[in-house]
PDB file of N, CA and C in Angstrom:
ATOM      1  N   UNK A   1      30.538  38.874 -35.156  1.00  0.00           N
ATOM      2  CA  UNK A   1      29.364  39.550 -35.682  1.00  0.00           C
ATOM      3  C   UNK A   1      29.608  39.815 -37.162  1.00  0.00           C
ATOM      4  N   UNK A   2      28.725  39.702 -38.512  1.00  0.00           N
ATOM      5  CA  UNK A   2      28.699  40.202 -39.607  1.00  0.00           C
ATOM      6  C   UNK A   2      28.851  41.055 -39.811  1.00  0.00           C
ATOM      7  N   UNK A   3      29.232  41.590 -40.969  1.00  0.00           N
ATOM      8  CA  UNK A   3      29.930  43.141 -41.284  1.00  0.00           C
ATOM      9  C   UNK A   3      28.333  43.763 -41.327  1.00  0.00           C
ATOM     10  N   UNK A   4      27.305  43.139 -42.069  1.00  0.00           N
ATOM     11  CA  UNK A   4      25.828  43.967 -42.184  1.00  0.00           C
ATOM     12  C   UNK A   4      25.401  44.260 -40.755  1.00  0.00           C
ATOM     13  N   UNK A   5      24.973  42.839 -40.033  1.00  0.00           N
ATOM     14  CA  UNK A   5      24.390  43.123 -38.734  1.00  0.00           C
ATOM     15  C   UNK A   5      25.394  44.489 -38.114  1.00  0.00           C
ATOM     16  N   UNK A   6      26.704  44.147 -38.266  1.00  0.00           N
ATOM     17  CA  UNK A   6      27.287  45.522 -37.146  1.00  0.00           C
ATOM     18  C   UNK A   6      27.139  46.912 -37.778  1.00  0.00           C
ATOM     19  N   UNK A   7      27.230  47.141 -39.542  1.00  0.00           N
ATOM     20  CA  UNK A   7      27.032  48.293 -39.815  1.00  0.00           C
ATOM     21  C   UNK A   7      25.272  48.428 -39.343  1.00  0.00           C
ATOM     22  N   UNK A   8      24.459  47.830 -39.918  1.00  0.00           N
ATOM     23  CA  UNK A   8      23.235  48.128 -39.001  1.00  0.00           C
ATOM     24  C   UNK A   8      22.686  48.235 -37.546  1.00  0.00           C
ATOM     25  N   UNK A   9      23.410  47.574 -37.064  1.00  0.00           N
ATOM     26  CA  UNK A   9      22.992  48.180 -35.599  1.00  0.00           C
ATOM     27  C   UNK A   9      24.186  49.159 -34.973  1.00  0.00           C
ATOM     28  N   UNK A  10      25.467  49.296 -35.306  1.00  0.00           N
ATOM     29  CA  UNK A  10      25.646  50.615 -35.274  1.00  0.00           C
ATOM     30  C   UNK A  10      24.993  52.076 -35.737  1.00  0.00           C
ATOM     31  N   UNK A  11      24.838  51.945 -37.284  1.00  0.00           N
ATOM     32  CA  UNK A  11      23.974  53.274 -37.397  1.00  0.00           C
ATOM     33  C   UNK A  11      22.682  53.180 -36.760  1.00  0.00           C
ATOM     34  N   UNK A  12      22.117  52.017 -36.078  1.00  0.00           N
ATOM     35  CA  UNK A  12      20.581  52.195 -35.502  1.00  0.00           C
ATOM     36  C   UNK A  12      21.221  53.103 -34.226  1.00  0.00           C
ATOM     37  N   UNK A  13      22.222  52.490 -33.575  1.00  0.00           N
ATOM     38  CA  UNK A  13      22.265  53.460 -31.998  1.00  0.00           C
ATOM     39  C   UNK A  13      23.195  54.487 -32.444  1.00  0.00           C
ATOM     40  N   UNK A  14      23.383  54.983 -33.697  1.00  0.00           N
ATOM     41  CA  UNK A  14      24.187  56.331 -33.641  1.00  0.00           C
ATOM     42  C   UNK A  14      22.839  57.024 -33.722  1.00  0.00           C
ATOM     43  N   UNK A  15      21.751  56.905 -34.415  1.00  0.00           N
ATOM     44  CA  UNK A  15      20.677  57.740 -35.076  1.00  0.00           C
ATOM     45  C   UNK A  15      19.662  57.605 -33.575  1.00  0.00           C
ATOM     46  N   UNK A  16      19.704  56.856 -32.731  1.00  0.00           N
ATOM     47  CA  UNK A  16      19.235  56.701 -31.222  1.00  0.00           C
ATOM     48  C   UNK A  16      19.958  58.149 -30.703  1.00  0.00           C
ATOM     49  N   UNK A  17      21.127  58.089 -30.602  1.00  0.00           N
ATOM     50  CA  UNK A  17      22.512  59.123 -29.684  1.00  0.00           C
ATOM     51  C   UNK A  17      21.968  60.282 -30.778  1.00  0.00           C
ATOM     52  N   UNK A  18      21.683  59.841 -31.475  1.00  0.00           N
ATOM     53  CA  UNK A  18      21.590  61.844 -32.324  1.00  0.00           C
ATOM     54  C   UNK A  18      20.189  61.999 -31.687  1.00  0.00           C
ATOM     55  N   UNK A  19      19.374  61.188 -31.923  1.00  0.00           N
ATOM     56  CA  UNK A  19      17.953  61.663 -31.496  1.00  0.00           C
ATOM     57  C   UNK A  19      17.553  62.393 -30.050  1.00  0.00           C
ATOM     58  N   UNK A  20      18.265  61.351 -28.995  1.00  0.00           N
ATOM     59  CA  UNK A  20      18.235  61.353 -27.361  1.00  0.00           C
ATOM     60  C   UNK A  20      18.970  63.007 -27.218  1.00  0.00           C
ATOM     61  N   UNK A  21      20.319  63.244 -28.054  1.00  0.00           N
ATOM     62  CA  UNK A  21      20.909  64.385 -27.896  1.00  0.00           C
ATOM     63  C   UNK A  21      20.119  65.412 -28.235  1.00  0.00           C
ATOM     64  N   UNK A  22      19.532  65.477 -29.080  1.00  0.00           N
ATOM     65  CA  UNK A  22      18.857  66.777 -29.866  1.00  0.00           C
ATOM     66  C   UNK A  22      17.193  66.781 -28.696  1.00  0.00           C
ATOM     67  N   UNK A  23      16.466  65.972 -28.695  1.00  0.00           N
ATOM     68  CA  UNK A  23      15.602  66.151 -27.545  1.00  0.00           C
ATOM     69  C   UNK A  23      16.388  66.529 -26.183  1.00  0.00           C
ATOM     70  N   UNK A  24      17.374  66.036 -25.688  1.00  0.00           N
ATOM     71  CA  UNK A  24      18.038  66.851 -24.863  1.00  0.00           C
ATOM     72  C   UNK A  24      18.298  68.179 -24.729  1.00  0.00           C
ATOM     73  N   UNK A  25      18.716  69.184 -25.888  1.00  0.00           N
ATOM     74  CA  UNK A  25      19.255  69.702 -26.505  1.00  0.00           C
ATOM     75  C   UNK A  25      17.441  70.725 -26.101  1.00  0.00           C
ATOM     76  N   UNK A  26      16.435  69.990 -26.581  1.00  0.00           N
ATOM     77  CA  UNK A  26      14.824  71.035 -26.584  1.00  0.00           C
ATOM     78  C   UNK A  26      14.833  70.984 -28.353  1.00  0.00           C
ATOM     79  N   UNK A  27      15.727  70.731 -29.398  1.00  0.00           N
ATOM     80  CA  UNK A  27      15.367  70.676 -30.665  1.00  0.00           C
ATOM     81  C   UNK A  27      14.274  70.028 -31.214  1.00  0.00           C
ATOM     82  N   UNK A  28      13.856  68.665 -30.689  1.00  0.00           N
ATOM     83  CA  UNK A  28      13.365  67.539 -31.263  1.00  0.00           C
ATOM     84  C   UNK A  28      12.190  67.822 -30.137  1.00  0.00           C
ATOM     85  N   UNK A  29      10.752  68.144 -30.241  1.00  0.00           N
ATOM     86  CA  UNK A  29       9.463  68.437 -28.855  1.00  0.00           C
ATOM     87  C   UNK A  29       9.074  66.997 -29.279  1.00  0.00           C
ATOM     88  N   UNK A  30       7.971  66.997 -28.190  1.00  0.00           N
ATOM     89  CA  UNK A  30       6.814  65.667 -27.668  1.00  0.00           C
ATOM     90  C   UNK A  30       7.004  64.520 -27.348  1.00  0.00           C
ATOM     91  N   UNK A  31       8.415  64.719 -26.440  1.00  0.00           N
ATOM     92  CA  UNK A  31       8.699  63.659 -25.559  1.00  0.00           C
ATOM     93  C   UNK A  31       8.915  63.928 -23.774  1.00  0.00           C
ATOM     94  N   UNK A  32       8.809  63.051 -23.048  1.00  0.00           N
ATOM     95  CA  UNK A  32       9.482  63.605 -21.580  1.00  0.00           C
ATOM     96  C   UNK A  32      10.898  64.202 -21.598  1.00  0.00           C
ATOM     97  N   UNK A  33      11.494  62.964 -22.608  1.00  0.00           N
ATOM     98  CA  UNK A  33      13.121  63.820 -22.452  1.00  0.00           C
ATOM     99  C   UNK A  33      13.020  65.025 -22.892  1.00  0.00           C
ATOM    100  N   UNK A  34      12.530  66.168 -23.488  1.00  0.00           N
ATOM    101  CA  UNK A  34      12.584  66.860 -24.029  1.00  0.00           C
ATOM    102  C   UNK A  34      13.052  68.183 -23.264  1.00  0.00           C
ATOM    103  N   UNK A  35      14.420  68.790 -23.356  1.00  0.00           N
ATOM    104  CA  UNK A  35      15.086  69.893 -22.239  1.00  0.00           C
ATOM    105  C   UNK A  35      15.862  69.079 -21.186  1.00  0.00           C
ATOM    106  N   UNK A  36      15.611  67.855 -20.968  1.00  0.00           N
ATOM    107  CA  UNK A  36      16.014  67.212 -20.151  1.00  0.00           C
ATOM    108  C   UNK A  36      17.465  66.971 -19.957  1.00  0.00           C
ATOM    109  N   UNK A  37      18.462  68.103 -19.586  1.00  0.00           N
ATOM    110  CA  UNK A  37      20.195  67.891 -19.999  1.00  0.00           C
ATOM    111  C   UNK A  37      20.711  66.515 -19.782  1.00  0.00           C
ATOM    112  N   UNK A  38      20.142  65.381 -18.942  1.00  0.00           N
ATOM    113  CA  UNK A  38      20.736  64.162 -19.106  1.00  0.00           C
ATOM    114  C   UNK A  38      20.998  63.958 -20.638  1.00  0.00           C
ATOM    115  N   UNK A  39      19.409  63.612 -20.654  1.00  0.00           N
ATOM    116  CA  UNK A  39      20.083  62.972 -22.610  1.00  0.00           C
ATOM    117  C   UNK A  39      20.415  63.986 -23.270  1.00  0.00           C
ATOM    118  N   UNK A  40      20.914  65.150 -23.172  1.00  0.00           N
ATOM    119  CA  UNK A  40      21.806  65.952 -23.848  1.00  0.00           C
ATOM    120  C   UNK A  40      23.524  65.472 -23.715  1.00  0.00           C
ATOM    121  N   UNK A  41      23.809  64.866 -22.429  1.00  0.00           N
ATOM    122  CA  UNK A  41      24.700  64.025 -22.295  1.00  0.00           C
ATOM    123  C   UNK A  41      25.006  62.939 -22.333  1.00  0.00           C
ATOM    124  N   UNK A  42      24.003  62.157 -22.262  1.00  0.00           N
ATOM    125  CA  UNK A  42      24.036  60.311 -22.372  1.00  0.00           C
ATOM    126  C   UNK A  42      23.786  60.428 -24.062  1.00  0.00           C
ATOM    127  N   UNK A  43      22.982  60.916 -25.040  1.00  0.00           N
ATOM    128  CA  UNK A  43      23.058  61.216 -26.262  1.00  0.00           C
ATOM    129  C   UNK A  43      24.526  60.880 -27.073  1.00  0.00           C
ATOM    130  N   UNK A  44      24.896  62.032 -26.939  1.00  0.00           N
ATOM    131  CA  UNK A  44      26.862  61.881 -27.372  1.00  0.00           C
ATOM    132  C   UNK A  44      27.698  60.877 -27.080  1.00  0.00           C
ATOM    133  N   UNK A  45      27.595  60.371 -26.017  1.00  0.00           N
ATOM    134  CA  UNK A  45      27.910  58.870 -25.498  1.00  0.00           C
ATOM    135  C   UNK A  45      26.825  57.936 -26.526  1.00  0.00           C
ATOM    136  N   UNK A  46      26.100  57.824 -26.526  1.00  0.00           N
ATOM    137  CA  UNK A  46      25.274  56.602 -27.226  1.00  0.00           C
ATOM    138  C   UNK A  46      25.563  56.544 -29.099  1.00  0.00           C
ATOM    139  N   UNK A  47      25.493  57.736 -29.255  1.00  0.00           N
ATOM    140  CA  UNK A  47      26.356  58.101 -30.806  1.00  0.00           C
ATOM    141  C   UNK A  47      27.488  57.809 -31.070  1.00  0.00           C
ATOM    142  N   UNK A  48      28.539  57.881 -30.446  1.00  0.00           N
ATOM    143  CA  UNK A  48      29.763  57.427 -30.471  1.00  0.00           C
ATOM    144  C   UNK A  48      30.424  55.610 -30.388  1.00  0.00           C
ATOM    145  N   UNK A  49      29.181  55.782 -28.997  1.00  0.00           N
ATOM    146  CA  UNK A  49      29.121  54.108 -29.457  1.00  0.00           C
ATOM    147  C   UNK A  49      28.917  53.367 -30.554  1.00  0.00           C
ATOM    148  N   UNK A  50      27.541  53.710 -31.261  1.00  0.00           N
ATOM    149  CA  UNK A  50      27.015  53.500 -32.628  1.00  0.00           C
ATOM    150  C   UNK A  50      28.214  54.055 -33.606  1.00  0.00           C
ATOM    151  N   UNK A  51      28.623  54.808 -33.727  1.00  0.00           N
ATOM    152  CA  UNK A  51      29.742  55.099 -34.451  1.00  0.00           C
ATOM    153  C   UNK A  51      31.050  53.909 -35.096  1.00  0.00           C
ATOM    154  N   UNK A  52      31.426  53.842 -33.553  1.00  0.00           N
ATOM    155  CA  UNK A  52      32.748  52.825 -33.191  1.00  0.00           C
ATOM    156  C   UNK A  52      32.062  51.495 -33.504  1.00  0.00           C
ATOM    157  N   UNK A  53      30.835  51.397 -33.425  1.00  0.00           N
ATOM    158  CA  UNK A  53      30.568  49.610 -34.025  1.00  0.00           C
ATOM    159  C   UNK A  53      30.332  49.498 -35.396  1.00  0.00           C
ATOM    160  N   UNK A  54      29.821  50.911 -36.029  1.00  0.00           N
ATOM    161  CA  UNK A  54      29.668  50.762 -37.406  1.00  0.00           C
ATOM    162  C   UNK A  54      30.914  50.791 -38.046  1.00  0.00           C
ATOM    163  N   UNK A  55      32.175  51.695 -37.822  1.00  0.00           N
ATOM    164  CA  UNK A  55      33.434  51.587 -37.942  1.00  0.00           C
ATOM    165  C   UNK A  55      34.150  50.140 -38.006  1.00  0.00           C
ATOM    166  N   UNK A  56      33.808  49.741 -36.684  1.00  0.00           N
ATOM    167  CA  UNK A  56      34.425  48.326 -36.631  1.00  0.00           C
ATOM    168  C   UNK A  56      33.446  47.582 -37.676  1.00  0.00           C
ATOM    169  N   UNK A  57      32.167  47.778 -37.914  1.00  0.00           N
ATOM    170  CA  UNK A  57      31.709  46.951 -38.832  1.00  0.00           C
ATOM    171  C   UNK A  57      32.343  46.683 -39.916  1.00  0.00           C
ATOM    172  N   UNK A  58      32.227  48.382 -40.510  1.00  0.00           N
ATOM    173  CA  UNK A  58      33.274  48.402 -41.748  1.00  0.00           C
ATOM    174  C   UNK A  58      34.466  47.731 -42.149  1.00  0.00           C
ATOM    175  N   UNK A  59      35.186  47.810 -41.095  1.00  0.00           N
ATOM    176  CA  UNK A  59      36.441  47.103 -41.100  1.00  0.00           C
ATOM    177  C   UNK A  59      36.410  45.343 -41.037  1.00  0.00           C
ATOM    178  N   UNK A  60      35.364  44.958 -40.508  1.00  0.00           N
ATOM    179  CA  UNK A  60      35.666  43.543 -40.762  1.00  0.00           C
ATOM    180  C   UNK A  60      35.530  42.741 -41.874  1.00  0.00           C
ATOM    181  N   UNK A  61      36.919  41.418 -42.422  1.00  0.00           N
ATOM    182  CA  UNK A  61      36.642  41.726 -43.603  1.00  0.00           C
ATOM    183  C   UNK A  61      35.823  40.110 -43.900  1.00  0.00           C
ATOM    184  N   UNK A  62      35.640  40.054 -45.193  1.00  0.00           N
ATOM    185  CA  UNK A  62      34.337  38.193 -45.131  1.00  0.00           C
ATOM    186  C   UNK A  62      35.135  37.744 -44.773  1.00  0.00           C
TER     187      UNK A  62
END
């Protein structure tokens, strides 16, 4: 995978995992998830993922 494509679709599913968490969370209204403690937990998991691929993005070199 390219260093762009992976830094971009890592930060797309870290900013997914922040979003899903915080509607979990009741921060973020006008969705179903909203209070919903799953994605208060699948959230942090999905961020971390996005994290670790943008990381590894970083690191790969041309």
């Amino acid at each position: 995978m390219s260093r762009p494509l992976a830094l971009a679709l890592g930060g797309a599913v870290f900013a997914v995992g922040v979003l899903w968490t915080l509607q979990g969370l009741g921060v973020v209204g006008g969705s179903p998830m909203t209070g919903v403690t799953l994605w208060a937990v699948v959230g942090p998991v999905v961020a971390i993922v996005g994290l670790v691929l943008a990381l590894r993005g970083a690191r790969l070199r041309r």
